[in-house]
C-alpha atoms as a PDB file:
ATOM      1  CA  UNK A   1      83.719 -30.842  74.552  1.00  0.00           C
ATOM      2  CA  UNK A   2      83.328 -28.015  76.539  1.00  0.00           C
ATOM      3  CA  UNK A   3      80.236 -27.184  77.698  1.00  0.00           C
ATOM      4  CA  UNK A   4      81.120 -24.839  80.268  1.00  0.00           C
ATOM      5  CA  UNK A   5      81.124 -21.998  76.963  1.00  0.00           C
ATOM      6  CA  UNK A   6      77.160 -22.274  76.876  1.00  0.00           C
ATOM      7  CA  UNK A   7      74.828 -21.072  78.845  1.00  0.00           C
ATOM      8  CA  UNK A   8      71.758 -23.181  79.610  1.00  0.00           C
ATOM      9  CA  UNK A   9      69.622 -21.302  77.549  1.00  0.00           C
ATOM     10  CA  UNK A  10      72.240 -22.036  74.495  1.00  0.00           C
ATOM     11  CA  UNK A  11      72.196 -25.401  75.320  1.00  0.00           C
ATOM     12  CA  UNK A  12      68.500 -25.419  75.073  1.00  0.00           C
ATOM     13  CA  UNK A  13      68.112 -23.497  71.467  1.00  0.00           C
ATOM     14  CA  UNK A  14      70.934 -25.965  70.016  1.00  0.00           C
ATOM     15  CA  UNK A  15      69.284 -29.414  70.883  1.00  0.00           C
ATOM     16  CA  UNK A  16      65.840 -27.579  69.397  1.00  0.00           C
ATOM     17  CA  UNK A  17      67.921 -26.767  66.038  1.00  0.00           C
ATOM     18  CA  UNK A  18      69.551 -30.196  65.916  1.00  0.00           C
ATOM     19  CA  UNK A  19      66.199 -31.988  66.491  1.00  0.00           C
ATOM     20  CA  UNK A  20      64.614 -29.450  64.063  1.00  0.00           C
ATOM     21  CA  UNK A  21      67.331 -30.254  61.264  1.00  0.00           C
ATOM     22  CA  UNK A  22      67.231 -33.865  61.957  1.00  0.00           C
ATOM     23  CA  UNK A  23      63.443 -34.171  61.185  1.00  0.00           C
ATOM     24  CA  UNK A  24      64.336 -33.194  57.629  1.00  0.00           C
ATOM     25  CA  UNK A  25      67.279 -35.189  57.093  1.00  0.00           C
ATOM     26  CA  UNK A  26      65.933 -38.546  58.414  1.00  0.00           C
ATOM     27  CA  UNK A  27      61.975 -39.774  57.479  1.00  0.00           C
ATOM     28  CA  UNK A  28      61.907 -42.225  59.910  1.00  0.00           C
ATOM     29  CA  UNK A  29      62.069 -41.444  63.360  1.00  0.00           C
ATOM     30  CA  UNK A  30      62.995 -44.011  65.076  1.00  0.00           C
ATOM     31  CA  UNK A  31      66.203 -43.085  63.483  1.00  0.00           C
ATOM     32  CA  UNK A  32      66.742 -40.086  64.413  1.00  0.00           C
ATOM     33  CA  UNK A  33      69.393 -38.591  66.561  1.00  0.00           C
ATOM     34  CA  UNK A  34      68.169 -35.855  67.938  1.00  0.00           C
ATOM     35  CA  UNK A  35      64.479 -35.444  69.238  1.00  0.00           C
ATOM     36  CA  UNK A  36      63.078 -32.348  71.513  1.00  0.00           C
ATOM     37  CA  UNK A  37      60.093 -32.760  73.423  1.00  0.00           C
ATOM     38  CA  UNK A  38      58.675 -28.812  74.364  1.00  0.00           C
ATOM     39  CA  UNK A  39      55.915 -30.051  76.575  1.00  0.00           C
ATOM     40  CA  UNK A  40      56.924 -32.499  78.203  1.00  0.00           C
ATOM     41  CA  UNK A  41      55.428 -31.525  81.067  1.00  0.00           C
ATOM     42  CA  UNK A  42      54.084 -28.813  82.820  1.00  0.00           C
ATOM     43  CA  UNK A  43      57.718 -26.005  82.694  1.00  0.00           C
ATOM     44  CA  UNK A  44      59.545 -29.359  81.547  1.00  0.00           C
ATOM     45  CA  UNK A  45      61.275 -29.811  78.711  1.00  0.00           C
ATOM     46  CA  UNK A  46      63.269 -32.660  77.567  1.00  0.00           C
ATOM     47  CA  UNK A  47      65.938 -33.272  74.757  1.00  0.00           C
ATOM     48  CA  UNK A  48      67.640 -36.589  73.872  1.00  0.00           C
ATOM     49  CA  UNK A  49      69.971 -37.849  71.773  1.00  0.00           C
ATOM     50  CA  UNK A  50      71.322 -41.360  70.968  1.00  0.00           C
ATOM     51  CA  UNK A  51      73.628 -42.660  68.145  1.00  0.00           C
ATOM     52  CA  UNK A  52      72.349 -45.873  67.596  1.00  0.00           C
ATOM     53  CA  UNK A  53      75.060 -47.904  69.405  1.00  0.00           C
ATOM     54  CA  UNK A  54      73.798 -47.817  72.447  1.00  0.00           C
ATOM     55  CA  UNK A  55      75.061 -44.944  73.568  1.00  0.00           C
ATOM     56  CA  UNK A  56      72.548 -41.682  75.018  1.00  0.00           C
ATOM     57  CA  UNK A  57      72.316 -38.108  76.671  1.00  0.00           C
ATOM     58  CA  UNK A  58      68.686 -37.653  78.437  1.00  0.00           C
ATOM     59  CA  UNK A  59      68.769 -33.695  78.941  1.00  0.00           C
ATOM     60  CA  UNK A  60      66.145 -32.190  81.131  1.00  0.00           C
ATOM     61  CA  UNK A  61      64.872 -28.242  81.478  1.00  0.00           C
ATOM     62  CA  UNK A  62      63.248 -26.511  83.823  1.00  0.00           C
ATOM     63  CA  UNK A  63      63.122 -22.657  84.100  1.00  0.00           C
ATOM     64  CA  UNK A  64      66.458 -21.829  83.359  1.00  0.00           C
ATOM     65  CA  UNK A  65      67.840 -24.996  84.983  1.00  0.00           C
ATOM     66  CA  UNK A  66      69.170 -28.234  83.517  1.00  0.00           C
ATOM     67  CA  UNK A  67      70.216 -31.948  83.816  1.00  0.00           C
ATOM     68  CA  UNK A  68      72.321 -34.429  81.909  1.00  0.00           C
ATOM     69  CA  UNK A  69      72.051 -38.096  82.202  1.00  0.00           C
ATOM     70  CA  UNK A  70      74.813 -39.914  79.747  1.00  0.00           C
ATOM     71  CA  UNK A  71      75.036 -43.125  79.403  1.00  0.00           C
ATOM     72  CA  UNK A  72      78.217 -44.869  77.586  1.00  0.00           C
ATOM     73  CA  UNK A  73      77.502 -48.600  76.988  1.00  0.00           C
ATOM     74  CA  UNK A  74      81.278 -49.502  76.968  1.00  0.00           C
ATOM     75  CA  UNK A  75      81.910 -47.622  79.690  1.00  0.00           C
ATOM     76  CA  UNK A  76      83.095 -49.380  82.991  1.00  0.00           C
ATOM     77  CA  UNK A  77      80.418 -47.294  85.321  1.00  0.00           C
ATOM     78  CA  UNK A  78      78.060 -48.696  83.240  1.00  0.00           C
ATOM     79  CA  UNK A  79      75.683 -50.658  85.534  1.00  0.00           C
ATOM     80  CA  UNK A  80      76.027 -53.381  83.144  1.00  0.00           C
ATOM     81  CA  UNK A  81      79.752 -53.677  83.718  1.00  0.00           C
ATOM     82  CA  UNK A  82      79.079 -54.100  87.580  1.00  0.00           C
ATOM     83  CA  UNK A  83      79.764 -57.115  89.269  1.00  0.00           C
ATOM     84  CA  UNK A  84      76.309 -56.559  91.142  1.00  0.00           C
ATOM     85  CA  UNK A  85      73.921 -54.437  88.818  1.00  0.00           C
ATOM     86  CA  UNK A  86      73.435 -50.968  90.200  1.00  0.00           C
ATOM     87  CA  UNK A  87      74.316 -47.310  89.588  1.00  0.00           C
ATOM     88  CA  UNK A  88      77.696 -46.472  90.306  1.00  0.00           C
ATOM     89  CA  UNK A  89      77.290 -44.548  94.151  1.00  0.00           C
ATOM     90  CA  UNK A  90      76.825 -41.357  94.398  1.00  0.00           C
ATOM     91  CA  UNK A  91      76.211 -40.887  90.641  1.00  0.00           C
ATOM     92  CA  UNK A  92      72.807 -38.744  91.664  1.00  0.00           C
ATOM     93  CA  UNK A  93      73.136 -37.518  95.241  1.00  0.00           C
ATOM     94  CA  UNK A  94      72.518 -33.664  95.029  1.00  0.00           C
ATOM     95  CA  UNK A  95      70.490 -33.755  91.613  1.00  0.00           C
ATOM     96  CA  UNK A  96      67.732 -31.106  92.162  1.00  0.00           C
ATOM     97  CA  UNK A  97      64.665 -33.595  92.562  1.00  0.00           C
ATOM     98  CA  UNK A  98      62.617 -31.626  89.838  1.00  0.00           C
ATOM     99  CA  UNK A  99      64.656 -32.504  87.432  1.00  0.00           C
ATOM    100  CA  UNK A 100      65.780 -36.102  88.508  1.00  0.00           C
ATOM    101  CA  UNK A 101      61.853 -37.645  88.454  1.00  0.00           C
ATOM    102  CA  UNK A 102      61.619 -36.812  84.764  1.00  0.00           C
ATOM    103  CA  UNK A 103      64.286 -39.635  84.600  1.00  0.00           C
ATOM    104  CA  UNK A 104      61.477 -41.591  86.593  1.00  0.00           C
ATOM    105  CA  UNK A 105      60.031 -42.055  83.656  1.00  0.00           C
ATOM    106  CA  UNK A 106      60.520 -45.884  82.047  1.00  0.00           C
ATOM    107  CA  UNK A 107      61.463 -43.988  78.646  1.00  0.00           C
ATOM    108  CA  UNK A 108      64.602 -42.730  79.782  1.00  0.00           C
ATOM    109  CA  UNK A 109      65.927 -45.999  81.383  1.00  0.00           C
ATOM    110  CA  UNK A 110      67.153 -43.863  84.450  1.00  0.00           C
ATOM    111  CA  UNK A 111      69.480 -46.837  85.813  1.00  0.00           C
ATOM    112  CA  UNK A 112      71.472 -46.782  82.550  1.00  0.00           C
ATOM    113  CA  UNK A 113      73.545 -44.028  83.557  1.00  0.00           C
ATOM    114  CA  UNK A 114      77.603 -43.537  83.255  1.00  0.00           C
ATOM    115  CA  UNK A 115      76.851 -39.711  84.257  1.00  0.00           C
ATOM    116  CA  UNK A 116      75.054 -37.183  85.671  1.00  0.00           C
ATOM    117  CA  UNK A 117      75.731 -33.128  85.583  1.00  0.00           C
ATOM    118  CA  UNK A 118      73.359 -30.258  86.361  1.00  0.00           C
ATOM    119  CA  UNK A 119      73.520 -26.798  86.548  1.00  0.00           C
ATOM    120  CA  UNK A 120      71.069 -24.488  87.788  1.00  0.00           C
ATOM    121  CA  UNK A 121      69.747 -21.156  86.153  1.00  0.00           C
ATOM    122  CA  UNK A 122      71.613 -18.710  88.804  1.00  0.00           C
ATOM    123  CA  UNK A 123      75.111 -20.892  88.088  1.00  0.00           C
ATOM    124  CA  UNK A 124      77.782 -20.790  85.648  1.00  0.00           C
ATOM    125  CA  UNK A 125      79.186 -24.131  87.141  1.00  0.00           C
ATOM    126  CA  UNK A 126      78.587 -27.463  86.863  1.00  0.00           C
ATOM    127  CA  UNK A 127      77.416 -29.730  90.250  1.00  0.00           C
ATOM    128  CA  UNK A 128      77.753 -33.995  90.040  1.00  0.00           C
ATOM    129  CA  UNK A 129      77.471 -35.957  92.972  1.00  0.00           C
ATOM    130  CA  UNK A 130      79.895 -37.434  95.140  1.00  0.00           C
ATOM    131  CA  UNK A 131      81.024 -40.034  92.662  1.00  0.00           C
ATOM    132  CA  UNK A 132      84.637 -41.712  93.056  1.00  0.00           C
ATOM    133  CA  UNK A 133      86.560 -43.596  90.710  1.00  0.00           C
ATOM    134  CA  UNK A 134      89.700 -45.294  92.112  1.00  0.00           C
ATOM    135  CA  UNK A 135      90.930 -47.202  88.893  1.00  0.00           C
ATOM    136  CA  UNK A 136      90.605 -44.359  86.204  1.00  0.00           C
ATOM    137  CA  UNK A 137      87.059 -45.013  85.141  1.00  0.00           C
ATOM    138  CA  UNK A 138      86.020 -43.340  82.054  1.00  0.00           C
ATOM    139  CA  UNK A 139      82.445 -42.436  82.461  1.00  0.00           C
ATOM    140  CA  UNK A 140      82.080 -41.595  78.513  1.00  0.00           C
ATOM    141  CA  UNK A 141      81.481 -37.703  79.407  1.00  0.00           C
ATOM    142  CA  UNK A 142      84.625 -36.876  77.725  1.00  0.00           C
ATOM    143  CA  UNK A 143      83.516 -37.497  74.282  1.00  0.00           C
ATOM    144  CA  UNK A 144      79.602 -38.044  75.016  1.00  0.00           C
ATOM    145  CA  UNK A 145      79.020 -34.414  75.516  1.00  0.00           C
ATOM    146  CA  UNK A 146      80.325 -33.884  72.064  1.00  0.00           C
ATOM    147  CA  UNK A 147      76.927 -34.669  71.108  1.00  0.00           C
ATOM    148  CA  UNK A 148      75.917 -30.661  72.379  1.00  0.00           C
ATOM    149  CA  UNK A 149      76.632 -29.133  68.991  1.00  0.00           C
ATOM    150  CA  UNK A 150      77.926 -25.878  69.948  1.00  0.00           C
ATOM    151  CA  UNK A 151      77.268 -23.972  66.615  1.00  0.00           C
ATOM    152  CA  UNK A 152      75.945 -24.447  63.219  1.00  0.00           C
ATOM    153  CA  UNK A 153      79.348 -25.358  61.362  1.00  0.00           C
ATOM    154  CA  UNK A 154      80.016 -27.891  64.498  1.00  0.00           C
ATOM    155  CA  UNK A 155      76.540 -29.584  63.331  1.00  0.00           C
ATOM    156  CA  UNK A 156      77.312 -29.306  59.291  1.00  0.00           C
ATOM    157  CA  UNK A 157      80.568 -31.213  60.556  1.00  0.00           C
ATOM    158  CA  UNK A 158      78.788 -33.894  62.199  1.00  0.00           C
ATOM    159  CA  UNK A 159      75.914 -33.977  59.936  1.00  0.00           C
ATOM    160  CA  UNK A 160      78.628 -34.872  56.781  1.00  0.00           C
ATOM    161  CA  UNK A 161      79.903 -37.597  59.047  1.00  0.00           C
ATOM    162  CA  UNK A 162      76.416 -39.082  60.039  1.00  0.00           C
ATOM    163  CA  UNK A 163      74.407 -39.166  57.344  1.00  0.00           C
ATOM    164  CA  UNK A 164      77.285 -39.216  54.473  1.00  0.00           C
ATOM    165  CA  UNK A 165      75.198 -38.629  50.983  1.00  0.00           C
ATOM    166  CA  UNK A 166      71.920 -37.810  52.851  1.00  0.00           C
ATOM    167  CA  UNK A 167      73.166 -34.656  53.922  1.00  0.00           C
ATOM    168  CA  UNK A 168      72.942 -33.121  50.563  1.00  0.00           C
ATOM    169  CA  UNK A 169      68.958 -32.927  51.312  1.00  0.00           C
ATOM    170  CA  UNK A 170      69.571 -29.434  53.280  1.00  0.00           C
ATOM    171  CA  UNK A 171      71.377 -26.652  52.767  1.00  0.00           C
ATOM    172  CA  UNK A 172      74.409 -25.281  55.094  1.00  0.00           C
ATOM    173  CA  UNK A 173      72.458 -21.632  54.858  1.00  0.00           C
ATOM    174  CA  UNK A 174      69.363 -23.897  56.421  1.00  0.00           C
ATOM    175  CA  UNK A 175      71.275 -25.345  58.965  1.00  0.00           C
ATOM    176  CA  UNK A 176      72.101 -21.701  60.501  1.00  0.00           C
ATOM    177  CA  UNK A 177      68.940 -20.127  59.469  1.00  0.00           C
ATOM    178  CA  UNK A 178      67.741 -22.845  62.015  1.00  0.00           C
ATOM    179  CA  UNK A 179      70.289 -22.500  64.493  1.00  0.00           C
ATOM    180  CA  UNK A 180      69.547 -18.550  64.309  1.00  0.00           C
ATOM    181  CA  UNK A 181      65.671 -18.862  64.187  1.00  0.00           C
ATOM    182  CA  UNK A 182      66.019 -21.013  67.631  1.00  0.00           C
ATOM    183  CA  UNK A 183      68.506 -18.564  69.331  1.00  0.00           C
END
């Protein structure tokens, strides 16, 4: 996944249609994959997704700006797979400190992290900290940030996948009437 092809703002209006489309595909939220949380505080906005195995992206806007937090339980910069608990070093030196205490919160489990990205508004490039692997690590962003649906067919393609028979409940010309009302 590529998310160097979407602007912030992009990234933003996607996770609000997947949350959006989610609502009506699953009844029970504490199901759900996708949730968006427009007020989260004052300018901050936060989206999340998990797939129920454990695996999560914690994404966090403000004005233009955002953060990623991934975590991939299997990973091995998983602070679970250390041989002393503790985030892999470096993982967020240089995080813009607005958007790194929203992680502060217990809800997002900010030491269960296997990446960190962020990109501010004026930027068209992604910034992570000074992390080093020296055995080939694979800190899950590879196929984690597949999650960041970049369009309505990629979600009708995951959607089939995820919720097999229970996708029949919406429509595809929903799905991008959603994806185009949140553009």
């Amino acid at each position: 996944m590529n998310i160097n092809n979407l602007s912030n703002a992009e990234i933003l209006s996607n996770f609000k249609s997947c949350a959006d489309l989610d609502i009506e595909l699953c009844e029970e939220e504490h199901l759900r994959c996708y949730r968006f949380y427009p007020e989260w505080s004052e300018n901050i906005q936060v989206a999340t997704y998990e797939n129920g195995g454990g695996d999560d992206l914690v994404i966090v806007f403000h004005q233009g700006s955002v953060l990623i937090k991934g975590f991939d339980h299997e990973s091995e910069v998983s602070p679970h797979a250390q041989d002393e608990y503790g985030v892999w070093p470096g993982m967020y030196d240089g995080a813009p400190s607005m958007l790194l205490e929203v992680l502060d919160d217990e809800a997002f489990e900010k030491e269960d992290v296997t990446f960190c990205l962020w990109r501010d508004s004026e930027s068209e490039e992604w910034k992570r900290g000074p992390v080093v692997f020296t055995n080939n690590e694979d800190d899950g962003s590879g196929w984690l940030l597949s999650a960041i649906k970049v369009s309505p067919e990629n979600y009708i393609e995951w959607g089939r996948d995820y919720y097999e028979d229970d996708f029949n409940r919406i429509s595809e010309s929903k799905i991008r009437e959603v994806f185009a009302r949140n553009e």
